[in-house]
Protein backbone atom coordinates (compact mmCIF):
# COMPACT_ATOMS: atom_id res chain seq x y z
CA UNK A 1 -140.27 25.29 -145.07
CA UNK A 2 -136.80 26.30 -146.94
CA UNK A 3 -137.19 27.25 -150.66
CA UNK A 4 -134.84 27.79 -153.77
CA UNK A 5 -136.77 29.82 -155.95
CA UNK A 6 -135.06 29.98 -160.06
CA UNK A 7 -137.26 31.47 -162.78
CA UNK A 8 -136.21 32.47 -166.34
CA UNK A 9 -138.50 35.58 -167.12
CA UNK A 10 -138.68 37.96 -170.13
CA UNK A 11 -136.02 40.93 -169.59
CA UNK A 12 -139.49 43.12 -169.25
CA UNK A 13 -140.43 41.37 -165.82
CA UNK A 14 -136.96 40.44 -164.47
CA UNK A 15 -136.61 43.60 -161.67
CA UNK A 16 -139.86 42.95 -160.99
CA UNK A 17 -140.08 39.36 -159.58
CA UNK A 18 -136.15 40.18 -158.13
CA UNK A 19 -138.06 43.12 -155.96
CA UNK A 20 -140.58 40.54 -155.26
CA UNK A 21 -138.70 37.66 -154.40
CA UNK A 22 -135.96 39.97 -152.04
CA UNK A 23 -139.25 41.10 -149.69
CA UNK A 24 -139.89 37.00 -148.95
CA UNK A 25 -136.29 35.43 -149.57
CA UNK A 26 -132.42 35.76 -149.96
CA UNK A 27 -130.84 36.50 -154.08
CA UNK A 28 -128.14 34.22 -154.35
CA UNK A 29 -127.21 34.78 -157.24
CA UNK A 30 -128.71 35.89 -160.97
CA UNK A 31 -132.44 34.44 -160.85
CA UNK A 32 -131.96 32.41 -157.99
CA UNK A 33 -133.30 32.57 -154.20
CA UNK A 34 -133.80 30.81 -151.38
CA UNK A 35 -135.02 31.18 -147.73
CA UNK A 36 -136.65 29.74 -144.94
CA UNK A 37 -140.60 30.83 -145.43
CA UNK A 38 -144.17 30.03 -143.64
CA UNK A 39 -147.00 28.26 -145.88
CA UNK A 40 -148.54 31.37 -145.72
CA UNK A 41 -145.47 33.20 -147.18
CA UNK A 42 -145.42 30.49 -149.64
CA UNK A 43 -149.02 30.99 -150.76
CA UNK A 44 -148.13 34.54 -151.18
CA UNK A 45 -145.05 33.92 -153.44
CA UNK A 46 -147.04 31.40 -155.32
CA UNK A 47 -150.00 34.15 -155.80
CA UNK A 48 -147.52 36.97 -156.53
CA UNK A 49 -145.48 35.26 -159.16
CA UNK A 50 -148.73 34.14 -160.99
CA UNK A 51 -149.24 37.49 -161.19
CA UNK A 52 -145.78 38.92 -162.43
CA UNK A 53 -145.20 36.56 -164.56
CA UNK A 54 -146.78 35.87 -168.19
CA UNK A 55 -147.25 32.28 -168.24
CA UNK A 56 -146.79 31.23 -171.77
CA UNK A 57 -142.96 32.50 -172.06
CA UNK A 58 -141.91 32.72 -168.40
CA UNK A 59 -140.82 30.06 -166.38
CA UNK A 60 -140.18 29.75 -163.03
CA UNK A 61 -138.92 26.95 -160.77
CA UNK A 62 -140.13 26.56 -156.95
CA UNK A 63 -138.18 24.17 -155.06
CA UNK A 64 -139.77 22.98 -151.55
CA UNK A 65 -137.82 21.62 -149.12
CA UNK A 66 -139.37 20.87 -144.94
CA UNK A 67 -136.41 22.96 -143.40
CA UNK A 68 -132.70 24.03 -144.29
CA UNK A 69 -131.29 21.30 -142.73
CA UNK A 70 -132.13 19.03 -145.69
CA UNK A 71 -130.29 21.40 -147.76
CA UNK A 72 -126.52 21.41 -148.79
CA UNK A 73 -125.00 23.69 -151.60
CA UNK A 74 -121.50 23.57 -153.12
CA UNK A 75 -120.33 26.54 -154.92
CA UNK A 76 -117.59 26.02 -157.54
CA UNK A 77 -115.92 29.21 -157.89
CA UNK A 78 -117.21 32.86 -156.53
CA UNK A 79 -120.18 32.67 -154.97
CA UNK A 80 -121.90 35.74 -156.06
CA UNK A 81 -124.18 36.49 -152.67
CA UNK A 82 -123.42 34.65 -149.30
CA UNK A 83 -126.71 34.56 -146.74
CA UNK A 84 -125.72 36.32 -143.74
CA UNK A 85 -127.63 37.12 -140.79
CA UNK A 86 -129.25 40.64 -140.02
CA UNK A 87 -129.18 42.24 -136.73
């Protein structure tokens, strides 16, 4: 399954859920990533976030998606982090 992964966390817990999220997916861009995970994966971001994040001020946004290909993105002007491929 592809994911897009936003969340809008207190300033406390912010490097923490971007270290999280980078072990699983790809930043984009501030607060935003997305990537091409298992269910299990996805059970494990859903677990870890619950436990970053404190639920009555955080907020964070999973979107699910069955693969890329269903996917499109259109960047107006830079785009801050491009998804390459690692060798």
């Amino acid at each position: 399954m592809y994911l897009l992964v936003v969340y809008d966390v207190d300033v406390k817990r912010v490097n923490k859920v971007h270290k999280f999220l980078k072990m699983y997916l790809h930043w984009r861009q501030n607060s935003v990533f997305e990537g091409e995970v298992s269910k299990a994966q996805f059970g494990e971001i859903k677990t870890g976030l619950s436990e970053l994040i404190d639920d009555t001020c955080d907020s964070v946004m999973i979107y699910e998606f069955p693969s890329k290909k269903y996917v499109s993105s259109h960047v107006l002007g830079i785009e801050k982090n491009t998804i390459g491929f690692i060798i």
